[in-house]
Protein backbone atom coordinates (compact mmCIF):
# COMPACT_ATOMS: atom_id res chain seq x y z
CA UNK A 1 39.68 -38.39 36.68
CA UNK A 2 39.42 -34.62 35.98
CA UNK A 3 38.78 -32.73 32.56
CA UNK A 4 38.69 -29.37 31.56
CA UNK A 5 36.95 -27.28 29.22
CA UNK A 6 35.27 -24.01 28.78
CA UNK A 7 33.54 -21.47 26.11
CA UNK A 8 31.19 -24.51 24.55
CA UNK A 9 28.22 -22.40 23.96
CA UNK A 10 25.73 -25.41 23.66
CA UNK A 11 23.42 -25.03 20.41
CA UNK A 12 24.32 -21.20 19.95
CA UNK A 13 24.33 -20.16 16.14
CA UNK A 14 26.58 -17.13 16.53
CA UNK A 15 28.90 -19.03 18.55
CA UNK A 16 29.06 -21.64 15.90
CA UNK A 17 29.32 -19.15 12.70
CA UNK A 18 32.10 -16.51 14.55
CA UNK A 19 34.20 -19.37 15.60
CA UNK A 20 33.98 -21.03 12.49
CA UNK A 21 33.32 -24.56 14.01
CA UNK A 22 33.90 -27.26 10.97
CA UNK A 23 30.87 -28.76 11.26
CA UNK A 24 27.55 -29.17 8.87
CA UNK A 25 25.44 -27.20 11.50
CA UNK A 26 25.16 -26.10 15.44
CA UNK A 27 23.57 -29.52 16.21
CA UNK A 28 26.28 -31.34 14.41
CA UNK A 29 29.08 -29.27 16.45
CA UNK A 30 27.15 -30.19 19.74
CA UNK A 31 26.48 -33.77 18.92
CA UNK A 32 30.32 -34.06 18.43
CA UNK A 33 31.24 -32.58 21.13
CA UNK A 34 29.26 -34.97 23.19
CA UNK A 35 30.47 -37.72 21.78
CA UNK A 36 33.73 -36.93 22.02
CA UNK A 37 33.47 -36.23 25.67
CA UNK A 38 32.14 -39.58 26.37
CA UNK A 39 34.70 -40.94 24.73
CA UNK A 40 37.43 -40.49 27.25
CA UNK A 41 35.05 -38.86 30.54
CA UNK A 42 33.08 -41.68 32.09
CA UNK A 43 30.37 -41.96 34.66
CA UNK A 44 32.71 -41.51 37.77
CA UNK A 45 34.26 -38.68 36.22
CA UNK A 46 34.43 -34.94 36.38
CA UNK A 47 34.27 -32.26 33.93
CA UNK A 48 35.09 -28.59 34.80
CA UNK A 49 33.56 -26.17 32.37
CA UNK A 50 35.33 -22.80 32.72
CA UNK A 51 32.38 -20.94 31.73
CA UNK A 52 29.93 -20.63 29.08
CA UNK A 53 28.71 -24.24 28.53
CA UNK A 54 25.14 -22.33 28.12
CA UNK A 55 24.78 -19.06 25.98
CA UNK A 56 22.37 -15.85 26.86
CA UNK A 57 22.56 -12.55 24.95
CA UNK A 58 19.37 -11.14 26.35
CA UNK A 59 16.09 -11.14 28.18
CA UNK A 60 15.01 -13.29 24.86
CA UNK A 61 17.49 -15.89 25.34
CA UNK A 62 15.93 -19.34 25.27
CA UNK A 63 18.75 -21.74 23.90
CA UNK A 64 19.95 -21.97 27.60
CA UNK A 65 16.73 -23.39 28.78
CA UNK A 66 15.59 -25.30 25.15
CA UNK A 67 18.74 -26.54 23.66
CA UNK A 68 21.56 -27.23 26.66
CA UNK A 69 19.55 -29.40 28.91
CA UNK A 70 19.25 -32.28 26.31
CA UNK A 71 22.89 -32.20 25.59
CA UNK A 72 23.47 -31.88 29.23
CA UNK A 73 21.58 -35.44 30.01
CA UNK A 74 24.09 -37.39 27.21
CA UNK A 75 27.20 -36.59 29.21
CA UNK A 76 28.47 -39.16 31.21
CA UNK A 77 30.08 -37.48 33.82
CA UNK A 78 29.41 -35.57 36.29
CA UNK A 79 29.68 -31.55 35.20
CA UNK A 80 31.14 -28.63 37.64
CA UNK A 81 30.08 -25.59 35.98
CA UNK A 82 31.92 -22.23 36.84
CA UNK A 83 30.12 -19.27 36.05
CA UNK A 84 30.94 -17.36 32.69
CA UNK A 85 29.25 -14.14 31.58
CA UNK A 86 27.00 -16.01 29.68
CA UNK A 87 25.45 -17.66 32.70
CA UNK A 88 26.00 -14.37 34.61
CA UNK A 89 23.11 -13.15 32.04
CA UNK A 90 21.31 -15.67 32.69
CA UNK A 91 20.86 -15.19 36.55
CA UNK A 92 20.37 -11.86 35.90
CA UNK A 93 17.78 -12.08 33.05
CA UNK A 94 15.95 -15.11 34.11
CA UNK A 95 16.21 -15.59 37.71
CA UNK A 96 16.26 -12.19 39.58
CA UNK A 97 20.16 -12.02 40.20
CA UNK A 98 19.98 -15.02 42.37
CA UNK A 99 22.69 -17.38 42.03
CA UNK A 100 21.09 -19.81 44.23
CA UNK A 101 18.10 -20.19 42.22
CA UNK A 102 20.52 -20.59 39.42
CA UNK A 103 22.48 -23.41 40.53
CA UNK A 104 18.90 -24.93 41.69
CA UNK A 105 17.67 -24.96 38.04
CA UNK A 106 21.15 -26.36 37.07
CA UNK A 107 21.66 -28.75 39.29
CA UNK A 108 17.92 -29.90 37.84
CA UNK A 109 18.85 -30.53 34.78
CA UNK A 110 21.84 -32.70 35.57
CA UNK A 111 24.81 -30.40 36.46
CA UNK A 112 26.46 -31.59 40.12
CA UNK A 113 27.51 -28.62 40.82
CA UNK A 114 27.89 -24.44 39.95
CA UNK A 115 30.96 -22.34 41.15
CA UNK A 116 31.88 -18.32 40.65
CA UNK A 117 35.39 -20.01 40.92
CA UNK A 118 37.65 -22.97 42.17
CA UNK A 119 41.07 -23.91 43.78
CA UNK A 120 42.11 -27.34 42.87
CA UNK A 121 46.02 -28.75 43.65
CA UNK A 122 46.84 -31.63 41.67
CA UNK A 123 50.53 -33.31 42.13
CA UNK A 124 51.65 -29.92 44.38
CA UNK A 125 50.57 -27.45 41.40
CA UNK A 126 47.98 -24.95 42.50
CA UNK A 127 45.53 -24.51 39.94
CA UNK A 128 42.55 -21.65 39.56
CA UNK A 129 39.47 -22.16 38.00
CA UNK A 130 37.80 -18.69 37.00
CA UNK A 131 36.48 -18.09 33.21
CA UNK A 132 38.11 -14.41 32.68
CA UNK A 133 41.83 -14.48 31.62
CA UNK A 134 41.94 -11.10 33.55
CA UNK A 135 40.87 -12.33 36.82
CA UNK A 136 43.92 -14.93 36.78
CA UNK A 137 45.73 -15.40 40.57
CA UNK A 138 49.61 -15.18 41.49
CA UNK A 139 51.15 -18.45 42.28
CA UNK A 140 48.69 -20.35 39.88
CA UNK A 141 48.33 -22.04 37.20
CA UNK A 142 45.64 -20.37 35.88
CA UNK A 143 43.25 -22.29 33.34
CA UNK A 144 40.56 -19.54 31.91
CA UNK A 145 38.11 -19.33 28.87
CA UNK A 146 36.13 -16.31 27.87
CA UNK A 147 38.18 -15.91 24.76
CA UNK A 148 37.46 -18.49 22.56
CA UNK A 149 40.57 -19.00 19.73
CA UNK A 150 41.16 -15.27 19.72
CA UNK A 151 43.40 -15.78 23.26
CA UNK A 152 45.73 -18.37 21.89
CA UNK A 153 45.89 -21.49 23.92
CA UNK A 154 48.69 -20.72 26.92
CA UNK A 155 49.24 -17.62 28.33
CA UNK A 156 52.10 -16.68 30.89
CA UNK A 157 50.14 -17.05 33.62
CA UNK A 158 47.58 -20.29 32.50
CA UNK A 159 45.90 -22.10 29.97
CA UNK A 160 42.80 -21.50 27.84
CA UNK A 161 40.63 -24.25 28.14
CA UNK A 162 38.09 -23.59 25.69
CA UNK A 163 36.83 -25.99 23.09
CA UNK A 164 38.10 -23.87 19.92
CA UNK A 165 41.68 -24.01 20.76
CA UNK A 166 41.99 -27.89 21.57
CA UNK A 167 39.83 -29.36 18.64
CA UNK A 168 36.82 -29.57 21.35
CA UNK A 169 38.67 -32.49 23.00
CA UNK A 170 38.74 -32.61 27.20
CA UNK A 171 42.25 -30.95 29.04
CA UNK A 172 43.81 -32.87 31.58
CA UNK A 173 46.34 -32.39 34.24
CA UNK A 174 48.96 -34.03 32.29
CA UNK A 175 47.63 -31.60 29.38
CA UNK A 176 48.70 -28.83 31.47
CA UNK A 177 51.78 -30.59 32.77
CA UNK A 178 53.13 -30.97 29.16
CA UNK A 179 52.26 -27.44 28.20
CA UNK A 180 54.06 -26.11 31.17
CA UNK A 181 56.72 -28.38 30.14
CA UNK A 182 57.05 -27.24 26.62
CA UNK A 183 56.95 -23.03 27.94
CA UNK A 184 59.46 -23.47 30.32
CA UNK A 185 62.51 -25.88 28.30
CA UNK A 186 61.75 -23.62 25.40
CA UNK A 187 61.33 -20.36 27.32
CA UNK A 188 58.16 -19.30 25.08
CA UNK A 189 57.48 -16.48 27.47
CA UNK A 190 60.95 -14.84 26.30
CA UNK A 191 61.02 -16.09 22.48
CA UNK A 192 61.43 -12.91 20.94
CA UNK A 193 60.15 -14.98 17.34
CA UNK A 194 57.00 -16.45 19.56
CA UNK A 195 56.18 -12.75 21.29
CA UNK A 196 55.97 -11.31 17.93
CA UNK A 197 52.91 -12.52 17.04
CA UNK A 198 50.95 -11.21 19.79
């Protein structure tokens, strides 16, 4: 089975404090996570992460390489990784702008696999993979991160995967099916009450 998330931000402090995650601490948050991945995602499983499972502000960055590799080895399935501007630093900071040497070093430390992007079609819907909002395709479904809560969860053109706007649970296809669902039979996209409030 597939899952979907994005914007996790493994064992980042600022992350944790400007989202406003309700948990004790940054370990706490990423222990939970965990957990509740493993809940539902088992060994023959795959989990898409939209972007930003690792976090890199700088050339000082070391919570990518100290912190994410531990939490990394407790997941149960296997992990596709598409690249988010936080790993985008990191190639650039820490391994000469070389993707390859990237996805190496990720692949390492227990990630199957590391993307720029991805197509998937499940049940004749076209889906793209790609973590900015603003890079989303015609005639997809576009699932995205980048934004944290501050997107919203849908948009009219795809769905925000990241952990802060589904209570750090997995997506699924049928996720996405019922949210589709719910925008078209209620026409969300020409709700004058729902449009106010962006």
């Amino acid at each position: 089975m597939y899952y979907f998330t994005a914007d996790v931000h493994f064992g980042d402090v600022s992350t944790f404090k400007n989202e406003r995650r309700p948990f004790k601490n940054v370990t706490a948050c990423d222990k939970y996570i965990v957990k509740t991945w493993n809940k539902v995602a088992k060994k023959n499983d795959t989990i898409f992460c939209v972007g930003d499972m690792f976090d890199c502000n700088d050339e000082n960055s070391t919570v990518w390489r100290d912190i994410v590799p531990k939490w990394v080895k407790k997941i149960k399935a296997k992990i596709v990784l598409i690249m988010g501007n936080n790993e985008e630093r990191i190639v650039k900071y820490f391994f000469n702008n070389n993707f390859s040497n990237f996805k190496i070093w990720a692949k390492s430390i227990g990630i199957d696999d590391v993307v720029k992007d991805l197509k998937l079609t499940h049940n004749g819907k076209k889906y793209y993979l790609n973590h900015y909002p603003h890079k989303h395709k015609d005639g997809y479904i576009n699932i995205f991160g980048h934004v944290h809560g501050e997107g919203g969860l849908r948009r009219s053109y795809g769905i925000n995967a990241g952990v802060d706007v589904n209570f750090f649970r997995l997506f699924t296809f049928e996720d996405f099916d019922f949210l589709i669902e719910r925008s078209i039979r209620y026409d969300y996209d020409h709700d004058p009450d729902m449009n106010s409030w962006f």
